[in-house]
Structure formats: C-alpha cells, structure tokens
PDB file of N, CA and C in Angstrom:
ATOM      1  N   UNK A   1      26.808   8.733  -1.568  1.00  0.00           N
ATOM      2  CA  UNK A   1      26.135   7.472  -1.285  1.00  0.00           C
ATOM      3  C   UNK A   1      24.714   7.753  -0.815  1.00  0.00           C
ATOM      4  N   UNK A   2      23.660   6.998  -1.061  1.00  0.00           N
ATOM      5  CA  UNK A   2      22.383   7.056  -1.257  1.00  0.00           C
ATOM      6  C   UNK A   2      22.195   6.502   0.461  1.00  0.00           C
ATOM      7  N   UNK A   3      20.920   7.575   1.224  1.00  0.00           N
ATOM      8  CA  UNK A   3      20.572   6.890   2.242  1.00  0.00           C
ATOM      9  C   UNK A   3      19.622   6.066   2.421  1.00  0.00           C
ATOM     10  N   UNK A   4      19.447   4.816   2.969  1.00  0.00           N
ATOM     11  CA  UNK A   4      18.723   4.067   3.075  1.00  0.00           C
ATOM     12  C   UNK A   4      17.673   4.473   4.293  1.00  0.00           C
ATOM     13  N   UNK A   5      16.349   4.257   4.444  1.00  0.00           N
ATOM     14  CA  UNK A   5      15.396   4.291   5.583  1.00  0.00           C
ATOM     15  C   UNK A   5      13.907   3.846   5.451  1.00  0.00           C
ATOM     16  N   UNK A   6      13.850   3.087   6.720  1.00  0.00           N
ATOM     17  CA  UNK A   6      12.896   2.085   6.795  1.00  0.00           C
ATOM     18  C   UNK A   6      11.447   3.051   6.617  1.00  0.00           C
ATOM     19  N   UNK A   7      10.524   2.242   5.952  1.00  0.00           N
ATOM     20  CA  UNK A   7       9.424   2.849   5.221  1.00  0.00           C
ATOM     21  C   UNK A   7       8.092   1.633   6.069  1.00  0.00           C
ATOM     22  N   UNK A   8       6.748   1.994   6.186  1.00  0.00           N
ATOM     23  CA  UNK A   8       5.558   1.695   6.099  1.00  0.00           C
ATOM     24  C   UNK A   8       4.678   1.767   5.867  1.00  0.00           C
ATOM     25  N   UNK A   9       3.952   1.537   4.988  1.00  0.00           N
ATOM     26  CA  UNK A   9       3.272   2.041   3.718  1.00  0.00           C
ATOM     27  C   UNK A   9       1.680   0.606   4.228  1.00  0.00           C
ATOM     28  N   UNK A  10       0.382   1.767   4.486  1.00  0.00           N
ATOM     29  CA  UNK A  10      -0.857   0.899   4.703  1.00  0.00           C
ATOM     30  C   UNK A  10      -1.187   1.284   3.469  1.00  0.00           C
ATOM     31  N   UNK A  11      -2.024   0.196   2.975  1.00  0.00           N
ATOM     32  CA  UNK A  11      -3.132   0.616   2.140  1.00  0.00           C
ATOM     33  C   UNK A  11      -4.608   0.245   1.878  1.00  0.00           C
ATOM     34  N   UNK A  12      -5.401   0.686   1.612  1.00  0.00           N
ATOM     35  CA  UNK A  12      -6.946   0.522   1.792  1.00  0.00           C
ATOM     36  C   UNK A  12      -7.165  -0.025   0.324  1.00  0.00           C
ATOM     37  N   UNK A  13      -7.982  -1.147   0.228  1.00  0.00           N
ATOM     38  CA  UNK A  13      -8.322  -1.174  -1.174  1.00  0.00           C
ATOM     39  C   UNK A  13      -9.996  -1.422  -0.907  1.00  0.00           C
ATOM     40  N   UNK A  14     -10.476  -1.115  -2.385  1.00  0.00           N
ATOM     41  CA  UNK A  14     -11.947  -1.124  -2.807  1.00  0.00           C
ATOM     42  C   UNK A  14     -11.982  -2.575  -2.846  1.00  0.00           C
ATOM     43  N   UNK A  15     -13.331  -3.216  -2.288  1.00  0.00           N
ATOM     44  CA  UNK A  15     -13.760  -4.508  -2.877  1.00  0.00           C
ATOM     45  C   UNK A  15     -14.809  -4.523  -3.819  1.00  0.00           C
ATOM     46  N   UNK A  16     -15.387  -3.972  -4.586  1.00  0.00           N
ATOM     47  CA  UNK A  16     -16.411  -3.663  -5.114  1.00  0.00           C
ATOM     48  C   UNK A  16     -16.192  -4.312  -6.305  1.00  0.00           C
ATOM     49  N   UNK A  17     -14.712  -4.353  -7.458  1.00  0.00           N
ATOM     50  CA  UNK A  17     -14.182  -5.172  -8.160  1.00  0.00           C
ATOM     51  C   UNK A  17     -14.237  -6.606  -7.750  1.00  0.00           C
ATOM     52  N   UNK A  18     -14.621  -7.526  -6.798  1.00  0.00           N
ATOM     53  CA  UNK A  18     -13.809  -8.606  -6.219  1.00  0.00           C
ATOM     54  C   UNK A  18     -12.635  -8.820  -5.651  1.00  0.00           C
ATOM     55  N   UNK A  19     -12.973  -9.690  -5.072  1.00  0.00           N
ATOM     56  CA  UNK A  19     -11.280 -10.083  -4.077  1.00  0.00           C
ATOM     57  C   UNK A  19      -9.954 -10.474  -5.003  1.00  0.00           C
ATOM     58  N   UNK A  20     -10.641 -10.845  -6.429  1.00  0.00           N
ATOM     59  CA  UNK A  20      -9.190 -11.227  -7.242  1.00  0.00           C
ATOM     60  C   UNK A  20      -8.951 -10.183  -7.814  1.00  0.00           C
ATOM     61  N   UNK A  21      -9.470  -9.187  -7.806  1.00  0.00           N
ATOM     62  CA  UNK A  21      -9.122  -7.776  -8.330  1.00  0.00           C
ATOM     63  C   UNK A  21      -8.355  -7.230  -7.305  1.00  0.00           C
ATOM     64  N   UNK A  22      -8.700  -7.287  -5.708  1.00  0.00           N
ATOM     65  CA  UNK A  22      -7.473  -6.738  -4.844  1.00  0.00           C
ATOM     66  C   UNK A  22      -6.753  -7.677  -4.703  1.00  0.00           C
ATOM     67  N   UNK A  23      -6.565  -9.019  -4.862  1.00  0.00           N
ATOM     68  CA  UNK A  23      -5.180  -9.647  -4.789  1.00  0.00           C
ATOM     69  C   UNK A  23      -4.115  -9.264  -6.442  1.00  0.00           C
ATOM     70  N   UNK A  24      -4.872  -9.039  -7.323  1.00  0.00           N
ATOM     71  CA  UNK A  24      -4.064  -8.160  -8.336  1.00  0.00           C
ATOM     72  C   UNK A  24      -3.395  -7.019  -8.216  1.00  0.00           C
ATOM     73  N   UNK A  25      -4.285  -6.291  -7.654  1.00  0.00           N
ATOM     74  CA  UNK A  25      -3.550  -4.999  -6.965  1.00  0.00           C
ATOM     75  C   UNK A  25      -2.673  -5.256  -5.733  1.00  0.00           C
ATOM     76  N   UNK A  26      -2.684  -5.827  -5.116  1.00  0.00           N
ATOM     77  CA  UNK A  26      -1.738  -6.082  -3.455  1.00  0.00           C
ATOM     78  C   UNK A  26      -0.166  -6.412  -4.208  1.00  0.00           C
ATOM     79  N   UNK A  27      -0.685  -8.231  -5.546  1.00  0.00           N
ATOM     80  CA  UNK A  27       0.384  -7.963  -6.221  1.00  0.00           C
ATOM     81  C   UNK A  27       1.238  -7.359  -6.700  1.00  0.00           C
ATOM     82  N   UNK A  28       0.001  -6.211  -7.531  1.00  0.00           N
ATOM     83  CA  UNK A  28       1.122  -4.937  -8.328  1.00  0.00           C
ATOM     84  C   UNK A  28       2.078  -4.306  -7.331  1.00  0.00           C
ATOM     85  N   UNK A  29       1.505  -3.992  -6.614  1.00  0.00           N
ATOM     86  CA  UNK A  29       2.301  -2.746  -5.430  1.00  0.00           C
ATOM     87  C   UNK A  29       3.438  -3.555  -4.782  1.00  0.00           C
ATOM     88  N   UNK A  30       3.115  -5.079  -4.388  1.00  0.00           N
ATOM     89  CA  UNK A  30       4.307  -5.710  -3.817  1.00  0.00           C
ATOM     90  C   UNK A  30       5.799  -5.762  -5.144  1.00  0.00           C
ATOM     91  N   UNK A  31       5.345  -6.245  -6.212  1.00  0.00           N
ATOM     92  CA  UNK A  31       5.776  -6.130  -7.397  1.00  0.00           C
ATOM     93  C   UNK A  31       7.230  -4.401  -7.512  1.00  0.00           C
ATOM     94  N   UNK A  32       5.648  -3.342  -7.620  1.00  0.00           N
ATOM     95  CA  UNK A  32       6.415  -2.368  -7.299  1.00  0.00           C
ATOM     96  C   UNK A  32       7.576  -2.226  -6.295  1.00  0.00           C
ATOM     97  N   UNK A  33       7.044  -2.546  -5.313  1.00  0.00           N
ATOM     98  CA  UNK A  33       8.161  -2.218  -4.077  1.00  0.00           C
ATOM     99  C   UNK A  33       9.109  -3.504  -4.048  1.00  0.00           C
ATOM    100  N   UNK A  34       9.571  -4.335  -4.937  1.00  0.00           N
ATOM    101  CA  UNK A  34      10.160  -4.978  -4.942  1.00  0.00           C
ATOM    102  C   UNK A  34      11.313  -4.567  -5.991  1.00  0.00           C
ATOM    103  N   UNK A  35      10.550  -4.138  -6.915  1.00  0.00           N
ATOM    104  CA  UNK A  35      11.324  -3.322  -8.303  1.00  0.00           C
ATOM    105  C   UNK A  35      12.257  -2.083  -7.271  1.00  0.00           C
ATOM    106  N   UNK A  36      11.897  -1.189  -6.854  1.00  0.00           N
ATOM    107  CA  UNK A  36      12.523  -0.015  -6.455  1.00  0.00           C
ATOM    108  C   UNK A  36      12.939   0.101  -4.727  1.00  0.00           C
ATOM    109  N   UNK A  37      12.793  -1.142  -4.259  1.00  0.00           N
ATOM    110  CA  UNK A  37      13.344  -1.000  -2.663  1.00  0.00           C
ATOM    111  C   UNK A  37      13.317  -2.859  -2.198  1.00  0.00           C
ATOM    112  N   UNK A  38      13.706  -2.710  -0.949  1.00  0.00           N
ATOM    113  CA  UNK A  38      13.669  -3.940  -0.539  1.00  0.00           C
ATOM    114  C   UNK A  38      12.883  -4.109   0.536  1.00  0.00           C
ATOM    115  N   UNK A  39      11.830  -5.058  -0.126  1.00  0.00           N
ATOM    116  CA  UNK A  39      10.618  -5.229   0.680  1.00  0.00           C
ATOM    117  C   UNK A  39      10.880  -6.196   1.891  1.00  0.00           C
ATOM    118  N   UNK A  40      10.808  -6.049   3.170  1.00  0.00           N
ATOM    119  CA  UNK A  40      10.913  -6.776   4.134  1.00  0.00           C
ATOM    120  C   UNK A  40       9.596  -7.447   4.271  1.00  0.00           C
ATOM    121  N   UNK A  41       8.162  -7.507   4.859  1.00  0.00           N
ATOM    122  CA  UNK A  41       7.064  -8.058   4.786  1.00  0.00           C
ATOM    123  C   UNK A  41       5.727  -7.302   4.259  1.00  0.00           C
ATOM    124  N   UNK A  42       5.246  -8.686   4.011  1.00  0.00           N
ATOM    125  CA  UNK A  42       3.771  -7.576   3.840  1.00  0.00           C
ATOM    126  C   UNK A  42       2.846  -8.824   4.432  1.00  0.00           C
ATOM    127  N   UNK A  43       1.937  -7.639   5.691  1.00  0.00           N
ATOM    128  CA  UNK A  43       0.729  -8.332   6.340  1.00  0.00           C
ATOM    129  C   UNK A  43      -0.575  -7.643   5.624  1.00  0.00           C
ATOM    130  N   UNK A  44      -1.127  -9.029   4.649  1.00  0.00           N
ATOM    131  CA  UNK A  44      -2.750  -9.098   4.488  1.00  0.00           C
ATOM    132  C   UNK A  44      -3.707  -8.817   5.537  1.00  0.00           C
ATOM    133  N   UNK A  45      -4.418  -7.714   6.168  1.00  0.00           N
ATOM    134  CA  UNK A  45      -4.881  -7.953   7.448  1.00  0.00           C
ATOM    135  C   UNK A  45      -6.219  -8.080   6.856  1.00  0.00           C
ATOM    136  N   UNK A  46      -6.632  -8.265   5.842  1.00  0.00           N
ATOM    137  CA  UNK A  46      -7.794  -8.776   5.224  1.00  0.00           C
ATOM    138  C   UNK A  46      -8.790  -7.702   4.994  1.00  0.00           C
ATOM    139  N   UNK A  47      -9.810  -8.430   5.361  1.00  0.00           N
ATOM    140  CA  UNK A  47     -11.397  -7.407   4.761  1.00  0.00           C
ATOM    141  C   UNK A  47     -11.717  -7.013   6.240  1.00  0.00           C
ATOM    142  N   UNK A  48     -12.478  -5.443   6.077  1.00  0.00           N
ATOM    143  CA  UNK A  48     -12.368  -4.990   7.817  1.00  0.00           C
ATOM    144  C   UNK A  48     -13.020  -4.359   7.579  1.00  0.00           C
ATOM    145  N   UNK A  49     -14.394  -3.653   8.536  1.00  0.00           N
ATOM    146  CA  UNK A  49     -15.253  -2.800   8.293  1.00  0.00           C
ATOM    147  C   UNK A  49     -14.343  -1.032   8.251  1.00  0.00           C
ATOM    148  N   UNK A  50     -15.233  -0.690   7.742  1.00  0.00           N
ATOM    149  CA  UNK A  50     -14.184   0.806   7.653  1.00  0.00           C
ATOM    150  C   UNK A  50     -14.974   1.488   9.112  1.00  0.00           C
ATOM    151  N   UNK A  51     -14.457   2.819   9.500  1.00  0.00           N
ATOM    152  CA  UNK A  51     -14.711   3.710  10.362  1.00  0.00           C
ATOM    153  C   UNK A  51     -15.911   4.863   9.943  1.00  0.00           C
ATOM    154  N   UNK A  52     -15.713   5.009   8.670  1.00  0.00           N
ATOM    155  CA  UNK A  52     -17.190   5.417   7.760  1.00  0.00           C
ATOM    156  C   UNK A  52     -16.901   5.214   6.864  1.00  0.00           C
ATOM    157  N   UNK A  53     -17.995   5.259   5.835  1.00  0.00           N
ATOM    158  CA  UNK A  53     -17.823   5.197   4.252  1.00  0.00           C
ATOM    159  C   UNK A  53     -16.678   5.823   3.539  1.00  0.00           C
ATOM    160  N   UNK A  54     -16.247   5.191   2.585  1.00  0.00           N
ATOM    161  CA  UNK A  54     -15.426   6.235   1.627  1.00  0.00           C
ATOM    162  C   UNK A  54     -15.643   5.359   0.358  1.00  0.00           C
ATOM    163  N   UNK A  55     -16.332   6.389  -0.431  1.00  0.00           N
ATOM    164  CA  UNK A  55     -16.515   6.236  -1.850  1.00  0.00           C
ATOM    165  C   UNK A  55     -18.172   5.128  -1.882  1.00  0.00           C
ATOM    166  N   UNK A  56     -19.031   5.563  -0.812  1.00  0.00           N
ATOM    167  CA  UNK A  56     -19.959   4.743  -0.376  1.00  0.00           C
ATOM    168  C   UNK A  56     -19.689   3.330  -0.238  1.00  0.00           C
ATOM    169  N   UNK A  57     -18.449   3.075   0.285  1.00  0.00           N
ATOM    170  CA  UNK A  57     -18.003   1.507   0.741  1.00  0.00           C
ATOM    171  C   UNK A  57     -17.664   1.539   2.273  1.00  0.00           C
ATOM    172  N   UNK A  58     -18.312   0.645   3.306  1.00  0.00           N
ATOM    173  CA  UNK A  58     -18.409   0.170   4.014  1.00  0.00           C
ATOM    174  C   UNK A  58     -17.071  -0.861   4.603  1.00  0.00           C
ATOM    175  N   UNK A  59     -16.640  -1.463   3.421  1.00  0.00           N
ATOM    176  CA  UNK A  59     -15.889  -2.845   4.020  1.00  0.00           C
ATOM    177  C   UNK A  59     -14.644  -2.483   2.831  1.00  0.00           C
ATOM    178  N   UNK A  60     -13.534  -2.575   2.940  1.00  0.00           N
ATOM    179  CA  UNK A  60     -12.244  -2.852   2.773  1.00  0.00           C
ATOM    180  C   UNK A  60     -11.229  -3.603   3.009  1.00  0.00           C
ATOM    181  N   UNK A  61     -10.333  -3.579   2.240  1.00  0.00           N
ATOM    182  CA  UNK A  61      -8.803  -5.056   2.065  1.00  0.00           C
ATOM    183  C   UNK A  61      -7.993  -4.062   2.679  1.00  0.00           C
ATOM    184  N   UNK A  62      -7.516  -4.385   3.352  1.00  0.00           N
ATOM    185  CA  UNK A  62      -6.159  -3.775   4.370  1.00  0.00           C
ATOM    186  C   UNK A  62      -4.672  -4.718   3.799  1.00  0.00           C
ATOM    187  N   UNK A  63      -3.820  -4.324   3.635  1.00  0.00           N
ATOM    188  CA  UNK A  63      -2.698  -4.469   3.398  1.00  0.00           C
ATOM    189  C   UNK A  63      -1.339  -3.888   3.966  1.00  0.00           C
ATOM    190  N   UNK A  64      -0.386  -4.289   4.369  1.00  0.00           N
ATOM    191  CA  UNK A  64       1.064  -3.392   5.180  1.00  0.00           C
ATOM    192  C   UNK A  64       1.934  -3.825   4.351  1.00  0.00           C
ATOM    193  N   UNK A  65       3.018  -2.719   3.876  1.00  0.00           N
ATOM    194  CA  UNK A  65       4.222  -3.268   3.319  1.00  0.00           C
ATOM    195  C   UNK A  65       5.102  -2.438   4.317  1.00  0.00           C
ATOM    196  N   UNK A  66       6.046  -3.368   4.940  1.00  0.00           N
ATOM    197  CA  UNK A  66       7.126  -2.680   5.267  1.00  0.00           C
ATOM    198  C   UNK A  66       8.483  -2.885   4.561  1.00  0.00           C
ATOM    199  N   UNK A  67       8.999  -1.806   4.020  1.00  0.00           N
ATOM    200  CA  UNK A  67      10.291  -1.814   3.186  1.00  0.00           C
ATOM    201  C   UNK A  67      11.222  -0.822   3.481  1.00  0.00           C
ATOM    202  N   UNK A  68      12.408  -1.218   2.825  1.00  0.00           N
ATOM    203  CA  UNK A  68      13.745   0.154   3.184  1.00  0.00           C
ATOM    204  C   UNK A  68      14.172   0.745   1.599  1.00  0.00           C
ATOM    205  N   UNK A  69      14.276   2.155   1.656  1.00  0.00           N
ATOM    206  CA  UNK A  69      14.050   2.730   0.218  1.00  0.00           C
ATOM    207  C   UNK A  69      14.813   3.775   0.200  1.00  0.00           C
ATOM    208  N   UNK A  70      15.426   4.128  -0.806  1.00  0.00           N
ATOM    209  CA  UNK A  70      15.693   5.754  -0.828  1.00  0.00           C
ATOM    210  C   UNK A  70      14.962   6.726  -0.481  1.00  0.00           C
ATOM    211  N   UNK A  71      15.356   7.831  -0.298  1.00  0.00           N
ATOM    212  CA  UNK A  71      14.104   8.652   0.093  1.00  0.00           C
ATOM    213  C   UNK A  71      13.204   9.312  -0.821  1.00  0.00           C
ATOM    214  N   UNK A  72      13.500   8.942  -1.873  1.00  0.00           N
ATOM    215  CA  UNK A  72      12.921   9.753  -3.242  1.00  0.00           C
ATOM    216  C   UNK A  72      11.725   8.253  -3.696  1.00  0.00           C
ATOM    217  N   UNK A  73      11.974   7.108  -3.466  1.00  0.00           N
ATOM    218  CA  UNK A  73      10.867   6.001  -3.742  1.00  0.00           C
ATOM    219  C   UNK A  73       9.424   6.181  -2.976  1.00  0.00           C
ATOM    220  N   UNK A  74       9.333   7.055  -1.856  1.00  0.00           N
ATOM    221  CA  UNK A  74       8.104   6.957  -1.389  1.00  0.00           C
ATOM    222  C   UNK A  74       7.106   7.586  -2.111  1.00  0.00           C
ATOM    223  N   UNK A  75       7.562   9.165  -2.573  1.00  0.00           N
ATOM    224  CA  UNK A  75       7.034   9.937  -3.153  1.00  0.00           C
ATOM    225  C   UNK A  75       6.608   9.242  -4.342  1.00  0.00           C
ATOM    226  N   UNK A  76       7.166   8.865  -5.288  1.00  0.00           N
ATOM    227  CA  UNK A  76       6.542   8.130  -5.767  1.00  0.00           C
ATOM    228  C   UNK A  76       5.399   6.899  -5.477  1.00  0.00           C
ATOM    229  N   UNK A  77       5.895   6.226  -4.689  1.00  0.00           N
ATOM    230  CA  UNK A  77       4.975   5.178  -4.391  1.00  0.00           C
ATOM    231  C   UNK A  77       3.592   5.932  -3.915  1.00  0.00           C
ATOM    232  N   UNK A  78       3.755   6.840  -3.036  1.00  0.00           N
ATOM    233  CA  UNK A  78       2.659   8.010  -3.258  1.00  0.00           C
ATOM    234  C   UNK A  78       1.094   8.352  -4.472  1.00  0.00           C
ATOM    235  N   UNK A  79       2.540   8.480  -5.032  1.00  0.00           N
ATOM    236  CA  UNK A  79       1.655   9.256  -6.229  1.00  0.00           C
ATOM    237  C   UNK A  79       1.179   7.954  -7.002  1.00  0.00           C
ATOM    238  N   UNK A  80       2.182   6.784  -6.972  1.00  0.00           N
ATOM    239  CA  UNK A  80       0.704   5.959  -8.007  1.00  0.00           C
ATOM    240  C   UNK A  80      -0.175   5.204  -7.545  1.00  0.00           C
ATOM    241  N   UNK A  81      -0.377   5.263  -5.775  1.00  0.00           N
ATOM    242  CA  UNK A  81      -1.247   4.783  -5.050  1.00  0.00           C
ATOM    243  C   UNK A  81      -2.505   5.690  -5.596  1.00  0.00           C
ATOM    244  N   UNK A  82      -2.610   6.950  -5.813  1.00  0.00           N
ATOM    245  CA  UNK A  82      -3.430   8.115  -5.782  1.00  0.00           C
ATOM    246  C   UNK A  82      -4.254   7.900  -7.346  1.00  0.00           C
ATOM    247  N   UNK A  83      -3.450   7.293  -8.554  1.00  0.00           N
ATOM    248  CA  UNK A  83      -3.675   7.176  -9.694  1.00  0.00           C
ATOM    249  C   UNK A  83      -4.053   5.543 -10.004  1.00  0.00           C
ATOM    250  N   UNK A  84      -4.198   4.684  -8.943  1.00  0.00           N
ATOM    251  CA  UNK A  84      -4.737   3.796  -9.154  1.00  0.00           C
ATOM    252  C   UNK A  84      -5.870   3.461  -8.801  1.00  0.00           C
ATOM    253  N   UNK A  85      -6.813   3.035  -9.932  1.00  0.00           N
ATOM    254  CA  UNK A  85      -8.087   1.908  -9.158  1.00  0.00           C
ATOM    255  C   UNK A  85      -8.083   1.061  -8.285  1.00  0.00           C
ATOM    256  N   UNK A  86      -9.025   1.250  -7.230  1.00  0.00           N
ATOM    257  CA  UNK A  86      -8.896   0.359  -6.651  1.00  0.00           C
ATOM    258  C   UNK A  86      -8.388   0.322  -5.003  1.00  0.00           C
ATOM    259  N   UNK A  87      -7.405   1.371  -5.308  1.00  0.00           N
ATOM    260  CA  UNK A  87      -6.881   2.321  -3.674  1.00  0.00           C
ATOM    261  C   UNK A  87      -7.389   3.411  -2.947  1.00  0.00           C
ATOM    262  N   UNK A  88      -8.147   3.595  -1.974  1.00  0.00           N
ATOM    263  CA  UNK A  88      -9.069   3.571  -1.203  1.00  0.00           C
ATOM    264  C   UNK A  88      -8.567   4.831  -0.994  1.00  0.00           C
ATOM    265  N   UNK A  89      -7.514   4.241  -0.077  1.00  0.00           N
ATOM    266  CA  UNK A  89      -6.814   5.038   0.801  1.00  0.00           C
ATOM    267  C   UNK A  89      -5.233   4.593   1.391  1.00  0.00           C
ATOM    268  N   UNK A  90      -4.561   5.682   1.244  1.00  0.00           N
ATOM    269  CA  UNK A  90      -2.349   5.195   1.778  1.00  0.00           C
ATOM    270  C   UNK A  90      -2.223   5.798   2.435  1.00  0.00           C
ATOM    271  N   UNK A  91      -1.631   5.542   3.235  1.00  0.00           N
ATOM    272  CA  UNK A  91      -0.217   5.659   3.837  1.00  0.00           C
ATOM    273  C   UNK A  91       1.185   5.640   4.874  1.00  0.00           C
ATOM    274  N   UNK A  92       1.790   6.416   4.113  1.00  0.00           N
ATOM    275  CA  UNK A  92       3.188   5.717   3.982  1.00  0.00           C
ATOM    276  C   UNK A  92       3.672   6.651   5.042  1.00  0.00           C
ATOM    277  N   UNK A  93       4.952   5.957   6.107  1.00  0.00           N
ATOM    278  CA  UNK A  93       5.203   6.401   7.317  1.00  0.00           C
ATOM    279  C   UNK A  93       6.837   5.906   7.319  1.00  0.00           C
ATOM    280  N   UNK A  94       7.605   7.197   7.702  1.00  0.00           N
ATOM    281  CA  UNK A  94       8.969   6.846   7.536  1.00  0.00           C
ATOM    282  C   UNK A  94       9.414   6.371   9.150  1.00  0.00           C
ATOM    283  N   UNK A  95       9.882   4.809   9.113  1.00  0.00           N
ATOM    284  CA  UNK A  95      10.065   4.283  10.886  1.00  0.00           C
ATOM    285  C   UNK A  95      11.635   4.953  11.031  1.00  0.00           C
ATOM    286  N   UNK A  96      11.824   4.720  12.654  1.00  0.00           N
ATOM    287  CA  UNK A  96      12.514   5.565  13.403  1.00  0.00           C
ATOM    288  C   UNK A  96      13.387   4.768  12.907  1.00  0.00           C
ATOM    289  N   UNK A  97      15.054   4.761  12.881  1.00  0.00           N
ATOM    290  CA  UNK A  97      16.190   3.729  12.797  1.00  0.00           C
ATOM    291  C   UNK A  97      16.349   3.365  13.826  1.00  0.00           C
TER     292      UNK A  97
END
C-alpha cells in the first residue's frame, strides 16, 4: 500500500508575460496537482516585490499549493516546475504528519 504525505509546494512566477499568462500557469500546476494528488488549497498571495532580482525581475506572482501525494509525485512536480516558462522559482516541502 502506497504512503500518503502532506506536501507544500511555493512557487514564484515571471510577470513579464502578463498576469493572464500567470493565471494560465497557476491553472496548469493546480490542474497538475489535481491530476496526480489531492489538492487541499491553494493561496494566491499575489504580486510581491522580490528580495533581489532573478532573471532581471524585480516583482513576482507568489502562489501555495498545499496537497497530499505519494512520494514519488513531488519529484516530479519538481522537475516540470524547472522546464516551465514562466517559473521563477519552487519549492516543495514535505509537512510533518
């Protein structure tokens, strides 16, 4: 039997596309984590100045998903945060039970 454990997964997105380009992306990933785990919430914490530049951007979309997953779904979710446009910066944090 497969173990279940609670997951939290931040992510940074680029605004440089527009804001309907990161509500496309916030979609996809909720999408994703809906396909392969069970998503409990996700907090929009919006547009937020960054701490320094990354990728010469200043300002970023903040996003939280918290979900419960196998342990083999993060790694993935991982890796296509890394291969997508648009994602800044992840990550993903396994919570205590």
């Amino acid at each position: 039997m497969a173990v279940i454990n609670s997951y939290e997964a931040v992510l940074v997105f680029s605004l440089k596309n527009g804001e309907e380009a990161v509500a496309d992306t916030v979609k996809k990933f909720k999408d994703l984590i809906e396909k392969h785990a069970t998503l409990e919430t996700v907090e929009e914490w919006g547009k937020r100045r960054l701490s320094y530049p990354i990728k010469k951007e200043n300002d970023a979309y903040y996003a939280l998903f918290s979900f419960k997953s196998e342990a083999e779904f993060p790694a993935e979710l991982d890796r296509i945060t890394k291969i997508t446009d648009g994602v800044l910066r992840s990550m993903i944090t396994k919570m205590d039970a």
